[in-house]
N, C-alpha and C. Protein backbone atom coordinates (compact mmCIF):
# COMPACT_ATOMS: atom_id res chain seq x y z
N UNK A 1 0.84 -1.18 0.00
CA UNK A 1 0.00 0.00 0.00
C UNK A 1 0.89 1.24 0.00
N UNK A 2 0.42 2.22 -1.06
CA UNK A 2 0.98 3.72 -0.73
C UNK A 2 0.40 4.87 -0.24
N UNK A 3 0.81 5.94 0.40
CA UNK A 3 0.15 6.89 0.89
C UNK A 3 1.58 8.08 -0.14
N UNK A 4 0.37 9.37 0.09
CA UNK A 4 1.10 10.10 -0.85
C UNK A 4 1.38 11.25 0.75
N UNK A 5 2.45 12.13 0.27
CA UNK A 5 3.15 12.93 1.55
C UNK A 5 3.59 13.95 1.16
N UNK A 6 2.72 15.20 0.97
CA UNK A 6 3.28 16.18 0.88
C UNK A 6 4.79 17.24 1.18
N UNK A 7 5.31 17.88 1.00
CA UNK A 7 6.69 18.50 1.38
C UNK A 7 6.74 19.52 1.15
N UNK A 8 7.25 20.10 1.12
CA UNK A 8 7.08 21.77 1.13
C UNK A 8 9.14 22.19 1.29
N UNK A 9 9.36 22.28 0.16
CA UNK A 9 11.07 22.77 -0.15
C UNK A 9 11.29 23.84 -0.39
N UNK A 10 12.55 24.25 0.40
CA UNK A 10 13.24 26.12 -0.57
C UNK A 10 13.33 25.70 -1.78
N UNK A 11 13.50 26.61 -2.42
CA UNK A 11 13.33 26.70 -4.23
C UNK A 11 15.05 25.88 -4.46
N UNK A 12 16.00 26.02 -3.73
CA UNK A 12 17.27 25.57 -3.88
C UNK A 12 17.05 23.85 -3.33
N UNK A 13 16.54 23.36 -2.82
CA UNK A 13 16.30 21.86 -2.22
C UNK A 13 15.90 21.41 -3.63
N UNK A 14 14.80 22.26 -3.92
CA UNK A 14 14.20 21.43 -4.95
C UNK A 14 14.25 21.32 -6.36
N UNK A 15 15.19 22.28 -6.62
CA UNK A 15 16.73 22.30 -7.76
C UNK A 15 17.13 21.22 -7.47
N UNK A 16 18.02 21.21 -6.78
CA UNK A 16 18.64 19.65 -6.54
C UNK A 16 17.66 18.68 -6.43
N UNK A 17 16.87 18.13 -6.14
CA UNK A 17 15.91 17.42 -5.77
C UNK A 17 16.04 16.92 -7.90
N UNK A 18 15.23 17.90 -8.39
CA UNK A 18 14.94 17.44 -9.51
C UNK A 18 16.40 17.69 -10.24
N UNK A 19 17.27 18.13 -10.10
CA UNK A 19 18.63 17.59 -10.96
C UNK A 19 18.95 16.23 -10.47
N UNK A 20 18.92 15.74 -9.47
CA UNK A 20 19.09 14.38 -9.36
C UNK A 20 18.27 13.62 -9.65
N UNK A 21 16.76 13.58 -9.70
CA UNK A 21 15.80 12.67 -10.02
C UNK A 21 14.84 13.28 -12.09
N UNK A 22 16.13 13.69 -12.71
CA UNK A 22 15.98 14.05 -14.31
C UNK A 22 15.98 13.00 -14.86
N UNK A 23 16.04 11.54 -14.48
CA UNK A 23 16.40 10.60 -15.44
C UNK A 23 17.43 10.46 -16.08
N UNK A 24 18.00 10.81 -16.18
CA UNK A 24 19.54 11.07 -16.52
C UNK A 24 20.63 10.61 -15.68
N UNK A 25 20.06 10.54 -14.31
CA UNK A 25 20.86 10.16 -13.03
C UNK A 25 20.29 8.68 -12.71
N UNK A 26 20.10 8.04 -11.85
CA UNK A 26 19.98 6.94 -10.85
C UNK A 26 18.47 7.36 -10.93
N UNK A 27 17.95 8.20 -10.39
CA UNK A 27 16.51 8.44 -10.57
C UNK A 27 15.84 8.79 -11.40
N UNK A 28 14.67 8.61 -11.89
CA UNK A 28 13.83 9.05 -12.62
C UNK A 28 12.97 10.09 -12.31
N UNK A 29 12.08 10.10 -11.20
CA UNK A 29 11.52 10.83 -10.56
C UNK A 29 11.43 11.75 -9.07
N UNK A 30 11.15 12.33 -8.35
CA UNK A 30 11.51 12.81 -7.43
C UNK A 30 11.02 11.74 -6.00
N UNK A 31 10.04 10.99 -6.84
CA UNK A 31 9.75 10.31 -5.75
C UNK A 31 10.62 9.12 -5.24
N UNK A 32 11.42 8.48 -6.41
CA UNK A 32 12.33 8.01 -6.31
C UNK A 32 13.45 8.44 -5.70
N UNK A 33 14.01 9.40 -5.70
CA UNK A 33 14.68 9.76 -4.91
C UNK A 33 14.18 9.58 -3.47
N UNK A 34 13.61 10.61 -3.45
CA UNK A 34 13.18 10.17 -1.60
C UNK A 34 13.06 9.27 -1.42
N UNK A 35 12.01 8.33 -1.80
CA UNK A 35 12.33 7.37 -1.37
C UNK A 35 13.82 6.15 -1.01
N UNK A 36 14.50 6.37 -2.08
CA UNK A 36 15.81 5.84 -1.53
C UNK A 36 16.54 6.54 -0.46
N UNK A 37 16.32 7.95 -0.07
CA UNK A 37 16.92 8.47 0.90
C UNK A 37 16.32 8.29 2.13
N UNK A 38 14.97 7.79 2.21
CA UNK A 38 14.27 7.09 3.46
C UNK A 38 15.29 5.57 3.61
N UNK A 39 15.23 5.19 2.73
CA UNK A 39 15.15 3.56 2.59
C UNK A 39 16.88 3.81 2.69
N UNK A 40 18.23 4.90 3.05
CA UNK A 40 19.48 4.63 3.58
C UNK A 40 19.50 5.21 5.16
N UNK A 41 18.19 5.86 4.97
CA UNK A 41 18.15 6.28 6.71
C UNK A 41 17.72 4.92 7.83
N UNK A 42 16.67 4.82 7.04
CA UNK A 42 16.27 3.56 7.84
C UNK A 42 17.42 2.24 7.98
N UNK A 43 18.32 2.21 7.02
CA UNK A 43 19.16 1.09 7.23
C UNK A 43 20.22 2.35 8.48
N UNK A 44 20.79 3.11 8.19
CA UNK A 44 21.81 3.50 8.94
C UNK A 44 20.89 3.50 10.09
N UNK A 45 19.83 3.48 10.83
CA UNK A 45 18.70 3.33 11.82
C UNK A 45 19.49 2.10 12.29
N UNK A 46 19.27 1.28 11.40
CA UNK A 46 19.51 -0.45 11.78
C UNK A 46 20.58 -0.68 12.40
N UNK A 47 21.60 -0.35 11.53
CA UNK A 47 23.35 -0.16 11.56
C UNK A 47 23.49 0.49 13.44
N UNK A 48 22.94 1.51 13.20
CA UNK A 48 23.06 2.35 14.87
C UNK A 48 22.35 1.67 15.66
N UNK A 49 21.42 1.03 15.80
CA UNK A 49 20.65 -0.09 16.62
C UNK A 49 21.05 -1.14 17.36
N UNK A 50 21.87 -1.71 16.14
CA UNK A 50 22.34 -3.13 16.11
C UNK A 50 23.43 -2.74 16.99
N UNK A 51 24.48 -1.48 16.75
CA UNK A 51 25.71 -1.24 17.38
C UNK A 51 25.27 -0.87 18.72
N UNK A 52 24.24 -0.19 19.14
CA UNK A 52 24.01 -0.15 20.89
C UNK A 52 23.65 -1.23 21.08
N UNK A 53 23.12 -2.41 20.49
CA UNK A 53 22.74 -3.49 21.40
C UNK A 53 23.99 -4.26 21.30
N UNK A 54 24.66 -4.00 20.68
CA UNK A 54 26.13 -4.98 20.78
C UNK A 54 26.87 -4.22 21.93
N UNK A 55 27.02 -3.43 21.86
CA UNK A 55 27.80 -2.55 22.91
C UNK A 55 27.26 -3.14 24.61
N UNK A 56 25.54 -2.78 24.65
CA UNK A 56 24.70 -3.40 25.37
C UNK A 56 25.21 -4.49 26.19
N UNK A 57 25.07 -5.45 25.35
CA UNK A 57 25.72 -7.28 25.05
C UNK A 57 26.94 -6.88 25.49
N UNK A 58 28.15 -6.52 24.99
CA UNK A 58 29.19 -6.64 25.96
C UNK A 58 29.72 -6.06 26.99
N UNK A 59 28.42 -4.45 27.38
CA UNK A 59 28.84 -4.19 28.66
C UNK A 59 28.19 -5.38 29.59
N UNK A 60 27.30 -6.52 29.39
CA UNK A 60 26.65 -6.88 29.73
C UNK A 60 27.31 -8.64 30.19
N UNK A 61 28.06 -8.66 29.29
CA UNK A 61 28.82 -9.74 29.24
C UNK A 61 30.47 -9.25 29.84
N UNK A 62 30.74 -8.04 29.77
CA UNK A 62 31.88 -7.49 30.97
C UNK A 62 31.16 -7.97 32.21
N UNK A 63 30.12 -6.93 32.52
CA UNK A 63 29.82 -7.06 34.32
C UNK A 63 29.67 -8.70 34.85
N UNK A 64 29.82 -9.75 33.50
CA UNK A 64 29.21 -11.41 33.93
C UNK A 64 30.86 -11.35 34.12
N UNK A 65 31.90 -11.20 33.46
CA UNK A 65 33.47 -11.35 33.54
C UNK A 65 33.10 -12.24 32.26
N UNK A 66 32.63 -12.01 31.74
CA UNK A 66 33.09 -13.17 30.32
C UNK A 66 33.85 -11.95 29.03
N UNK A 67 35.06 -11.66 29.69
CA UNK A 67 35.40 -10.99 28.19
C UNK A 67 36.29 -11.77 27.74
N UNK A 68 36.91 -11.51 26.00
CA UNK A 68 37.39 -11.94 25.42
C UNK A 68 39.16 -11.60 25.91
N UNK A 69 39.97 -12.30 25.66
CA UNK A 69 41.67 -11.86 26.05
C UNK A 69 41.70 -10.85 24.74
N UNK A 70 42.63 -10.50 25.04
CA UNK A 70 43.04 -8.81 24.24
C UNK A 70 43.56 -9.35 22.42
N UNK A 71 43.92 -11.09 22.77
CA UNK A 71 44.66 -11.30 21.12
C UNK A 71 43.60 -12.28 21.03
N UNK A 72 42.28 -12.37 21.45
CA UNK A 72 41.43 -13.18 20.75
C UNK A 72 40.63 -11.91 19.85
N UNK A 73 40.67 -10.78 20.65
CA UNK A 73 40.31 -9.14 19.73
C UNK A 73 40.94 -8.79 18.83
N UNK A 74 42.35 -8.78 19.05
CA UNK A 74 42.99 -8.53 18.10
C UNK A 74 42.95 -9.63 16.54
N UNK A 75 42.58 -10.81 17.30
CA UNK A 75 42.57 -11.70 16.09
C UNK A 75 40.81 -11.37 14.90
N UNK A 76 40.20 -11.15 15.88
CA UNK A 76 38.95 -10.74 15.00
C UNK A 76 39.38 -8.96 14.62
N UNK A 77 40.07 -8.54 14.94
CA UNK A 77 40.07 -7.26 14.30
C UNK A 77 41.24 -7.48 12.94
N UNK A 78 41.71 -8.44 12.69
CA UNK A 78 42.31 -8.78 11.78
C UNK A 78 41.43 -9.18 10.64
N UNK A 79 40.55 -10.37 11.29
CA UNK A 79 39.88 -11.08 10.31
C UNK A 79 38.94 -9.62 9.79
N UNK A 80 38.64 -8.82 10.57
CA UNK A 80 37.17 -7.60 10.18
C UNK A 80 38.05 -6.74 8.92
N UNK A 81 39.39 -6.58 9.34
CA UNK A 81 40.05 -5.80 8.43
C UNK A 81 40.48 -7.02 6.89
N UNK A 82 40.53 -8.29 7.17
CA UNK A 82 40.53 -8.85 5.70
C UNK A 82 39.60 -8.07 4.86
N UNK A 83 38.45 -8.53 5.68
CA UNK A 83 37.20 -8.74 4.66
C UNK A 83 36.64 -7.17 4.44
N UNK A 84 37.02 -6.51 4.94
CA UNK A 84 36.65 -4.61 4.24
C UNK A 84 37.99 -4.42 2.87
N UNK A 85 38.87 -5.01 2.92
CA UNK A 85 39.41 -5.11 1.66
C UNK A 85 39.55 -5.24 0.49
């Protein structure tokens, strides 16, 4: 289902707005655009979510004493840095 959502832009937003959504670019329309700029907020939402509940989880798993030794970290900060390569 869609609902339609009014906006209301300075005359300069919405220059850009429609130079990026000319078809010519990645977008076609303006609605397209926004919408993909909802749909990277909502993931970076996720991304920031996920990272306080991990944080969460291991202040949580400090106060139990279950932490990891310093070169079992270092060994996953190795493996994290392969794979962004």
């Amino acid at each position: 289902m869609t609902s339609s959502l009014h906006v209301s832009l300075p005359d300069e937003m919405r220059a850009f707005v429609d130079m990026r959504a000319n078809g010519k670019n990645q977008y076609t329309t303006p609605s397209e655009y926004v919408r993909a700029l909802i749909r990277e907020d909502m993931a970076r939402e996720e991304d920031r979510l996920y990272a306080v509940r991990s944080l969460l989880r291991a202040e949580q798993e400090f106060r139990r004493g279950e932490m990891l030794p310093l070169t079992a970290l270092d060994e996953i900060d190795a493996e994290l840095d392969k794979e962004l390569r």
